[in-house]
N, C-alpha and C. Protein backbone atom coordinates (compact mmCIF):
# COMPACT_ATOMS: atom_id res chain seq x y z
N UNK A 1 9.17 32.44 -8.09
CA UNK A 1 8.90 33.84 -7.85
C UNK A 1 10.08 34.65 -8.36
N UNK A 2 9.37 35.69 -8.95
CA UNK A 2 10.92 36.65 -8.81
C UNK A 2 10.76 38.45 -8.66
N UNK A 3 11.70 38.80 -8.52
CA UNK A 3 12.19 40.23 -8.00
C UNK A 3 12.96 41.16 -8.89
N UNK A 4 11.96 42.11 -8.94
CA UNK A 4 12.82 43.41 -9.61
C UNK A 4 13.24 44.58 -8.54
N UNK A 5 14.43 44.45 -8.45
CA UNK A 5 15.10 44.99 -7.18
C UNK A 5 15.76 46.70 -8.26
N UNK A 6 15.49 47.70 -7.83
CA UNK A 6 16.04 49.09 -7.92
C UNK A 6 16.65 49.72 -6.78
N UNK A 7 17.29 50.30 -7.19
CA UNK A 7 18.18 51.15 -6.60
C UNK A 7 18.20 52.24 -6.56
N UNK A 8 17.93 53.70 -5.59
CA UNK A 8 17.99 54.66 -5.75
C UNK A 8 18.57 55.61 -5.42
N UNK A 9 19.62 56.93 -5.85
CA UNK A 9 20.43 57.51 -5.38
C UNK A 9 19.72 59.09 -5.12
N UNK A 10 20.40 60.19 -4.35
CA UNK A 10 19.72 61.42 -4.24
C UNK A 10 18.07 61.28 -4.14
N UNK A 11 17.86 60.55 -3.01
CA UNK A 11 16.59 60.02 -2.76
C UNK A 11 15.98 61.10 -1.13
N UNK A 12 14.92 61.65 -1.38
CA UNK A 12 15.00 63.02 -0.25
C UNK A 12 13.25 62.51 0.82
N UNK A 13 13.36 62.54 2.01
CA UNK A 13 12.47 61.80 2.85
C UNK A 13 10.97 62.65 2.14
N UNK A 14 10.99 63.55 1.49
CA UNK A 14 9.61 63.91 1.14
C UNK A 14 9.44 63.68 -0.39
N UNK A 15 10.12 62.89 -1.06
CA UNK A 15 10.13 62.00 -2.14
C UNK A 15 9.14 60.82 -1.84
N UNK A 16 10.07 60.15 -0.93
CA UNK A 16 9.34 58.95 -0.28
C UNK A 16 8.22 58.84 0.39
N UNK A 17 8.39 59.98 1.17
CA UNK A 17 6.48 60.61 1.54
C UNK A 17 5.51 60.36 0.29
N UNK A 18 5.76 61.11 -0.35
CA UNK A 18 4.93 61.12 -1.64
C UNK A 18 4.61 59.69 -1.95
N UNK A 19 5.46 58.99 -2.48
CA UNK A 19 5.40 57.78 -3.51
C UNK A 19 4.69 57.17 -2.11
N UNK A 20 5.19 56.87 -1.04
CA UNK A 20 4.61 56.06 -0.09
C UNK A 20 2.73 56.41 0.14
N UNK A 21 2.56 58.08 -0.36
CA UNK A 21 1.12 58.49 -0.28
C UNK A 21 0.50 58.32 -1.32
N UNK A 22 1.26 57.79 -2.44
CA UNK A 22 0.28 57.72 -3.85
C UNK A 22 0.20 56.28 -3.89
N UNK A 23 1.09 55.37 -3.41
CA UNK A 23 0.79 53.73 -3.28
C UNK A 23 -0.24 53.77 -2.28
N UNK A 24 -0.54 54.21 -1.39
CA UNK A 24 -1.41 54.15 0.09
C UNK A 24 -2.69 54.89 -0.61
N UNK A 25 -2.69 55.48 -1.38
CA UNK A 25 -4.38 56.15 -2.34
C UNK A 25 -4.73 54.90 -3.67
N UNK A 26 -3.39 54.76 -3.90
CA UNK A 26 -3.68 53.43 -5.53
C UNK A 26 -3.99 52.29 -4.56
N UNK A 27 -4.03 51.97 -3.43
CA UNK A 27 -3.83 50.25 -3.17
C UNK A 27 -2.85 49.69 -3.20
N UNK A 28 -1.92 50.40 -4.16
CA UNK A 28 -0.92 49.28 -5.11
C UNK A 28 -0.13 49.78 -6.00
N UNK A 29 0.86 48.99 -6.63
CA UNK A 29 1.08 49.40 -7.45
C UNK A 29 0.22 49.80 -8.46
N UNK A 30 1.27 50.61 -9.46
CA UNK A 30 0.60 51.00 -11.17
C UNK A 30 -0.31 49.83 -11.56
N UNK A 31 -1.24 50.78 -12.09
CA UNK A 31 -2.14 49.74 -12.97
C UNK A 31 -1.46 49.00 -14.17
N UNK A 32 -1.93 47.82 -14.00
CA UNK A 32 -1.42 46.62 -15.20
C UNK A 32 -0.26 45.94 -14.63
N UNK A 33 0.17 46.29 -13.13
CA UNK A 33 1.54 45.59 -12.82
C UNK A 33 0.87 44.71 -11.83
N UNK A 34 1.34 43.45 -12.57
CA UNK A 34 1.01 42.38 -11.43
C UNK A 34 1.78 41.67 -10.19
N UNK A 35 1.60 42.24 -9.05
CA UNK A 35 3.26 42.14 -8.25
C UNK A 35 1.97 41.25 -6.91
N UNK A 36 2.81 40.48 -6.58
CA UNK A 36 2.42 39.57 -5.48
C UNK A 36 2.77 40.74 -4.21
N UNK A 37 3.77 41.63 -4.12
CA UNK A 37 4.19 42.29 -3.29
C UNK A 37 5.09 43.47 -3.15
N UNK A 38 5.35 44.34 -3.12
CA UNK A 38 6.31 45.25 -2.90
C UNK A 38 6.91 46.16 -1.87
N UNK A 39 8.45 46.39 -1.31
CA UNK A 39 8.75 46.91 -0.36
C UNK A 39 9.69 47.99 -0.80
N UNK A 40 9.55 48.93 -0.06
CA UNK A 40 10.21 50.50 0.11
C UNK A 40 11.50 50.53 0.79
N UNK A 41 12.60 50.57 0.58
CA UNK A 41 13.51 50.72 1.95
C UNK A 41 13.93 52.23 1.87
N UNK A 42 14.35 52.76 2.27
CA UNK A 42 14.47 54.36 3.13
C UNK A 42 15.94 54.32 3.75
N UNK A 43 17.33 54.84 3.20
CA UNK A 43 18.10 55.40 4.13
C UNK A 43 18.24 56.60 4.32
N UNK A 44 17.66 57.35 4.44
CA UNK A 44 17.66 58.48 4.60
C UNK A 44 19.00 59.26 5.11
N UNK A 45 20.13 58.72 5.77
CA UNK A 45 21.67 59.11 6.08
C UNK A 45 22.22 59.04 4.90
N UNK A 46 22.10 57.83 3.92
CA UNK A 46 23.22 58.01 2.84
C UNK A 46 22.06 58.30 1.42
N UNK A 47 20.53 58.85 1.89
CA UNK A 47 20.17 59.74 0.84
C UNK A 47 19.89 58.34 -0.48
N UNK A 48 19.77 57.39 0.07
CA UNK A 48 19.24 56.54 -0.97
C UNK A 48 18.34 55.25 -0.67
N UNK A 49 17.32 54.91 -1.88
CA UNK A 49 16.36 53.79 -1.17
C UNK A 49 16.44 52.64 -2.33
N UNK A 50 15.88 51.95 -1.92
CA UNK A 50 15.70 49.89 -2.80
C UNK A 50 14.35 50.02 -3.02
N UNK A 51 13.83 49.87 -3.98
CA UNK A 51 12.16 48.90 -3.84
C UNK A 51 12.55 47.99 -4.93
N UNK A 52 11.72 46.81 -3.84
CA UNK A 52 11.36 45.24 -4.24
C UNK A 52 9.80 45.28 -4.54
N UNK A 53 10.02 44.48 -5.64
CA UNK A 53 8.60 44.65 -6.32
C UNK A 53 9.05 42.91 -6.49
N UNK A 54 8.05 42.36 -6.30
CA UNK A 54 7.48 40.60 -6.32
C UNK A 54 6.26 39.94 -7.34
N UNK A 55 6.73 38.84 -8.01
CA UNK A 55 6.12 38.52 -9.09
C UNK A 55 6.07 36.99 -8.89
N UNK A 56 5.20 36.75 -9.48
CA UNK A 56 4.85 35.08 -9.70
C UNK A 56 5.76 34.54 -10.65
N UNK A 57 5.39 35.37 -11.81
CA UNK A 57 5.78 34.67 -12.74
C UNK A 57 7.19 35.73 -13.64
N UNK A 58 8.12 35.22 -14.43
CA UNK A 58 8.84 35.66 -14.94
C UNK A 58 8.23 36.82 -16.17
N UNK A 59 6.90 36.57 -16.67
CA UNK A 59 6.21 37.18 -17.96
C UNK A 59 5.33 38.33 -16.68
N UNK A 60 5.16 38.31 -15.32
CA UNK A 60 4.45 39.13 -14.61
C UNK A 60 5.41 40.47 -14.37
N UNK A 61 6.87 39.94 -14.57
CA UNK A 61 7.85 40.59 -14.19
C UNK A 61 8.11 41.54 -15.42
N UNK A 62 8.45 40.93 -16.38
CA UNK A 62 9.02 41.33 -17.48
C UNK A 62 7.87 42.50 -17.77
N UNK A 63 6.62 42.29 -17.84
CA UNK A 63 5.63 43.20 -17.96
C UNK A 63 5.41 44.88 -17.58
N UNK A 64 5.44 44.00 -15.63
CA UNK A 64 5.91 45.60 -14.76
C UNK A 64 7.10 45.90 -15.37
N UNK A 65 8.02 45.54 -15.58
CA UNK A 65 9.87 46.25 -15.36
C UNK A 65 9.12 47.60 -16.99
N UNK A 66 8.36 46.58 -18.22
CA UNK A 66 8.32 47.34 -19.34
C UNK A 66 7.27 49.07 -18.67
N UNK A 67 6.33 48.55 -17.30
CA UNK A 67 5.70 49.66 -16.79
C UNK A 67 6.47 50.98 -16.47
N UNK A 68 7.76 49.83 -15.15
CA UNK A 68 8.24 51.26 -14.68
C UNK A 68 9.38 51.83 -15.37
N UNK A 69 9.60 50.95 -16.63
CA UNK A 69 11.00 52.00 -17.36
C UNK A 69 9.87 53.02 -17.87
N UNK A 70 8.94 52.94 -18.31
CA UNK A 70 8.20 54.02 -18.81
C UNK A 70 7.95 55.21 -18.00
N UNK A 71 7.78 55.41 -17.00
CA UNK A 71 7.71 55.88 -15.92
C UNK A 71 8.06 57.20 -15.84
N UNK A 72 7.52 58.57 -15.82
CA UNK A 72 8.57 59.78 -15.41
C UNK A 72 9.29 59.71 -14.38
N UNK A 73 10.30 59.82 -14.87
CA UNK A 73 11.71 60.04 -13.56
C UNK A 73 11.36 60.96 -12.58
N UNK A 74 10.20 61.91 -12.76
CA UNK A 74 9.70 62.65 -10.67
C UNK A 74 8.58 61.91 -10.70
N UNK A 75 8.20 60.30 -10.76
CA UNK A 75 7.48 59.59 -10.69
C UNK A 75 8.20 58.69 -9.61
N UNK A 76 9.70 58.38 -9.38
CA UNK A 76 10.68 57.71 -8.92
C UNK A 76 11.02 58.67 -7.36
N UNK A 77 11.61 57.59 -6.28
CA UNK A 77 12.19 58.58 -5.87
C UNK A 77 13.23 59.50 -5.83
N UNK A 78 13.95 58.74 -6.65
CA UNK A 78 15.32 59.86 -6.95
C UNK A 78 15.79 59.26 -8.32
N UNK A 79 17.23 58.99 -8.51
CA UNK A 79 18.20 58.02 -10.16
C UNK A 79 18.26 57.10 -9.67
N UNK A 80 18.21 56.36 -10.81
CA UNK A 80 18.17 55.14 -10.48
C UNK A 80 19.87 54.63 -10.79
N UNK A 81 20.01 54.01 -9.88
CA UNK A 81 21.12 54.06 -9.79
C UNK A 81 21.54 52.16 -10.51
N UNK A 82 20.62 51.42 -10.25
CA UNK A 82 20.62 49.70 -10.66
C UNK A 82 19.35 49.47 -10.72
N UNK A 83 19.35 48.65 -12.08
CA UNK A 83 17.91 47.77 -11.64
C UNK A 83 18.45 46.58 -12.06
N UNK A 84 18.30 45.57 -10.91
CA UNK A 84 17.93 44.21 -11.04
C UNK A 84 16.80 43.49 -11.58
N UNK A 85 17.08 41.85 -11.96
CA UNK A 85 16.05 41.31 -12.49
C UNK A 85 15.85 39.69 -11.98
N UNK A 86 15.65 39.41 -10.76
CA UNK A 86 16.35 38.61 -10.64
C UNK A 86 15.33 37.24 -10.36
N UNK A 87 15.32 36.02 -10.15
CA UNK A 87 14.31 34.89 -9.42
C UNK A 87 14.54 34.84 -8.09
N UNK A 88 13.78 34.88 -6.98
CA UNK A 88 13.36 34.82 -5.73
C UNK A 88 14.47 33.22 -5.38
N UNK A 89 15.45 33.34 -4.67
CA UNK A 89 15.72 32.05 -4.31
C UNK A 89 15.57 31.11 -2.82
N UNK A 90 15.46 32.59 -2.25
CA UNK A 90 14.96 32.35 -0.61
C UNK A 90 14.13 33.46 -0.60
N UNK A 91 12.52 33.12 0.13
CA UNK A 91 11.35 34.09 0.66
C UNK A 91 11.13 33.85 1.86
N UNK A 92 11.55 34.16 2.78
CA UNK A 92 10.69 33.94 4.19
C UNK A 92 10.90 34.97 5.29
N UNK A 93 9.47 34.92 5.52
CA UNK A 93 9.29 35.99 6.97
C UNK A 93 9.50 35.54 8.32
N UNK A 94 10.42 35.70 8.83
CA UNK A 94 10.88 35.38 9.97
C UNK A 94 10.33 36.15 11.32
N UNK A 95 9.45 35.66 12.49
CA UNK A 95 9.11 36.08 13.31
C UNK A 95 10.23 36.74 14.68
């Protein structure tokens, strides 16, 4: 598995509203991105968020990453401040 981990700076709670209301109308991610999973994180004190986007395969990855560089930047929630690319080395949900 692997993970395209971003980073976001000047990130504002009705940014994240949004993107959180246009994933919750799509289902999902962008069309053509094949992600096993994706998560939002929110700090809203230091004004910046992470999304993890999850892939099977390394060519599932490489695919989305070519989606969201395309992407308009007020498509995002704020700059991107890092993007990672990385393979999943530990996954587990802990109760």
């Amino acid at each position: 598995m692997f993970a395209r981990v971003v980073r976001f700076t000047d990130v504002t709670p009705e940014a994240i509203a949004a993107i959180a209301a246009r994933v919750e109308e799509a289902g999902g991610p962008p069309p053509g991105v094949r992600s096993n999973g994706i998560r939002l994180l929110h700090d809203q004190e230091q004004a910046t968020a992470v999304f993890v986007g999850l892939f099977a395969t390394r060519q599932d990855l490489d695919d989305a990453d070519a989606i969201f560089m395309a992407m308009d930047p007020a498509e995002t929630p704020g700059s991107r401040a890092s993007i990672d690319r990385c393979q999943v080395v530990i996954n587990r949900d802990l109760d």
